[in-house]
C-alpha atoms as a PDB file:
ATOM      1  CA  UNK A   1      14.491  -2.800   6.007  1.00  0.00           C
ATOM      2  CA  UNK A   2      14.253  -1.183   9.293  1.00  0.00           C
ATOM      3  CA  UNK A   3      12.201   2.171  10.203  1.00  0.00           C
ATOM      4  CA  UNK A   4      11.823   4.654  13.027  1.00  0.00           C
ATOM      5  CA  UNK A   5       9.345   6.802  14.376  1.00  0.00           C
ATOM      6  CA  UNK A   6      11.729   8.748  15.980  1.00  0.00           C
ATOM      7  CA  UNK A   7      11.745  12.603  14.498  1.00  0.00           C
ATOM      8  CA  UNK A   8       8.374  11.860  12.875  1.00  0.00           C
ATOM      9  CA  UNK A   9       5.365  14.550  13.654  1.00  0.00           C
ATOM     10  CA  UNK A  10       1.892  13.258  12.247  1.00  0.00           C
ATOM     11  CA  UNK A  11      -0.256  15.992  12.981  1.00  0.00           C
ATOM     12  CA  UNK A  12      -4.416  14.527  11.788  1.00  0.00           C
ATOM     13  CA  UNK A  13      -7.623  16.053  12.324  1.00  0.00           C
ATOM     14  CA  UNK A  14     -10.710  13.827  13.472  1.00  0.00           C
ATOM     15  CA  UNK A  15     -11.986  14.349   9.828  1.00  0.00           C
ATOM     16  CA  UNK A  16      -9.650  13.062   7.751  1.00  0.00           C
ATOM     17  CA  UNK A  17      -9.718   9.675   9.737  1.00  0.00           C
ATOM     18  CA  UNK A  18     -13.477   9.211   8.328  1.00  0.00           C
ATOM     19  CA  UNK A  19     -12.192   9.929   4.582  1.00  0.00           C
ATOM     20  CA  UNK A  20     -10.133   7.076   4.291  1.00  0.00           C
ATOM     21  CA  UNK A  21     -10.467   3.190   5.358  1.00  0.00           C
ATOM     22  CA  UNK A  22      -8.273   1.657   8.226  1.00  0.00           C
ATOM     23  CA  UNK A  23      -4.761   0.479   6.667  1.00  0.00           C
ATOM     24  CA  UNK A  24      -4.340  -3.119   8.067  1.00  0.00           C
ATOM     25  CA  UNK A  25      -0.852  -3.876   6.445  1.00  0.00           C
ATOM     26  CA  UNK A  26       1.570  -3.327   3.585  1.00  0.00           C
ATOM     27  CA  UNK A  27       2.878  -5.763   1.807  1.00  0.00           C
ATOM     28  CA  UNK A  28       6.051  -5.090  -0.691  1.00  0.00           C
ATOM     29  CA  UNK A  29       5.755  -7.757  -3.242  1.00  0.00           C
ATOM     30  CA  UNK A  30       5.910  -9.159  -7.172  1.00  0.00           C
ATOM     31  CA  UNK A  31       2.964  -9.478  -9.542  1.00  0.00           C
ATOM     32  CA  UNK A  32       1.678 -12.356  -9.213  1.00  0.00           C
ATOM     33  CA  UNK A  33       1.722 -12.475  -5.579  1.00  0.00           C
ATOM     34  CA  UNK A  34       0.120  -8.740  -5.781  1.00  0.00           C
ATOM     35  CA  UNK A  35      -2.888 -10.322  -8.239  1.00  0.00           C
ATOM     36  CA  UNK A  36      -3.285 -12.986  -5.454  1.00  0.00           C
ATOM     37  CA  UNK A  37      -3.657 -10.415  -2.358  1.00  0.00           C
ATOM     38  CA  UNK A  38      -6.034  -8.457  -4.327  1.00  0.00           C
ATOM     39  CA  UNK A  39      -8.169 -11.843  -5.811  1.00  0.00           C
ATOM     40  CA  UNK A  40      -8.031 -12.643  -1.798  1.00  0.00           C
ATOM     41  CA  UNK A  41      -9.120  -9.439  -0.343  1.00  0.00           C
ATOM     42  CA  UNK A  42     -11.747  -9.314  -2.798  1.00  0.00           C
ATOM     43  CA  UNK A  43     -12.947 -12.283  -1.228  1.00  0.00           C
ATOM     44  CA  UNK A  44     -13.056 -10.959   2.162  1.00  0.00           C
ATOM     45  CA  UNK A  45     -14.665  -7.817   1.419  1.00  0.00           C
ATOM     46  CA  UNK A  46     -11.613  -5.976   1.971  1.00  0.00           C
ATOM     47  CA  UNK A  47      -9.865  -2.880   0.274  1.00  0.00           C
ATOM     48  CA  UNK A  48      -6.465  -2.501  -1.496  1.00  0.00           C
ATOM     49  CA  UNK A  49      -4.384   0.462  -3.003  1.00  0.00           C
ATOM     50  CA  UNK A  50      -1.868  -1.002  -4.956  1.00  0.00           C
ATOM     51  CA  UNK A  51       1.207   1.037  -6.663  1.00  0.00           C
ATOM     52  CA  UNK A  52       4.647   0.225  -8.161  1.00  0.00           C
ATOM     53  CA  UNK A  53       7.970   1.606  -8.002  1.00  0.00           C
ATOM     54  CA  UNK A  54      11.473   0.593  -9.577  1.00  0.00           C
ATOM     55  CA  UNK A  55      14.069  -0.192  -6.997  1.00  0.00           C
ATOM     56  CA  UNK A  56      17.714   0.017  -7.886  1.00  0.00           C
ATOM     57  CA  UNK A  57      19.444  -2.883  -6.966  1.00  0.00           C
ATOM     58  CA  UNK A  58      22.803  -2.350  -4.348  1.00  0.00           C
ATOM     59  CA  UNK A  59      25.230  -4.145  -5.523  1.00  0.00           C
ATOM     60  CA  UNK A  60      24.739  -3.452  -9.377  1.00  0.00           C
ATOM     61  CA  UNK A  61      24.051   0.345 -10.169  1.00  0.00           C
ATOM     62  CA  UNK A  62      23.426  -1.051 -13.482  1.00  0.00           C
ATOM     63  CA  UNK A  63      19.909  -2.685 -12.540  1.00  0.00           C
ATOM     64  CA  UNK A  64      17.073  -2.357 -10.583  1.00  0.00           C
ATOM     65  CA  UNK A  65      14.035  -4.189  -9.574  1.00  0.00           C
ATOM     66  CA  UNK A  66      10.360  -4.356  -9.832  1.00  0.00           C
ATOM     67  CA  UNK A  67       8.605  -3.998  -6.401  1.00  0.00           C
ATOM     68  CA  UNK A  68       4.843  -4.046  -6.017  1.00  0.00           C
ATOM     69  CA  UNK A  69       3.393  -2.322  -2.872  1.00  0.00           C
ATOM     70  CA  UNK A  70      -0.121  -3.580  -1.363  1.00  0.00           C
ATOM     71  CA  UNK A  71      -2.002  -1.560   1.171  1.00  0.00           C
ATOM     72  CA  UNK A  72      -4.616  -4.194   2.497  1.00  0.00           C
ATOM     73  CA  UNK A  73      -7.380  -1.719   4.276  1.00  0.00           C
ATOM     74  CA  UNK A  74     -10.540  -2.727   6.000  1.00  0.00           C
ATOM     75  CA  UNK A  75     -13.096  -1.378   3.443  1.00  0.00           C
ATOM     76  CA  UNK A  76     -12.453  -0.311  -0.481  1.00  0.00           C
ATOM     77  CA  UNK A  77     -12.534   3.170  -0.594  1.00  0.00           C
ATOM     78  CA  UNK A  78     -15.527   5.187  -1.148  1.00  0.00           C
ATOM     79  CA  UNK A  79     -15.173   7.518  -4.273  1.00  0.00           C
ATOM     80  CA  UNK A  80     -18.048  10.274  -4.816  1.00  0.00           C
ATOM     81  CA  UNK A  81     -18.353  11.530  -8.503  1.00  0.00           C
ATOM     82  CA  UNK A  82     -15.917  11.086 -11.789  1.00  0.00           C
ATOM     83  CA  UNK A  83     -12.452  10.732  -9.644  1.00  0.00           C
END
């Protein structure tokens, strides 16, 4: 999997940095190795966001895939109130 910047405007105000904890790294993974990352980052005092998605596989339009996607960040988000 390959990715450019090129064409891409981010356009961020100061405040919306202080909202949200640093992303460190993504990792696209299974479930078990997702339920490791998290027991891990737990450990370290770090955050995750975790979400899945169903991939259709290339060769076989038949099936698709599974694929678990970790956001390590440097602190667990803050909520305020019933979110």
């Amino acid at each position: 999997m390959s990715t450019t910047d090129e064409g891409l405007e981010l356009v961020l105000s100061e405040d919306e940095f202080e909202d949200e904890p640093r992303l460190i790294a993504t990792h696209y993974c299974g479930p078990e190795e997702a339920l490791e990352m998290v027991k891990a980052a737990q450990a370290l005092g770090l955050g995750v966001r975790l979400s899945n998605r169903i991939r259709p596989d290339e060769d076989d339009a038949e099936s698709a895939t599974e694929e678990w996607i970790l956001d390590l960040l440097e602190t667990p988000p803050v909520v305020e109130g019933d979110e």
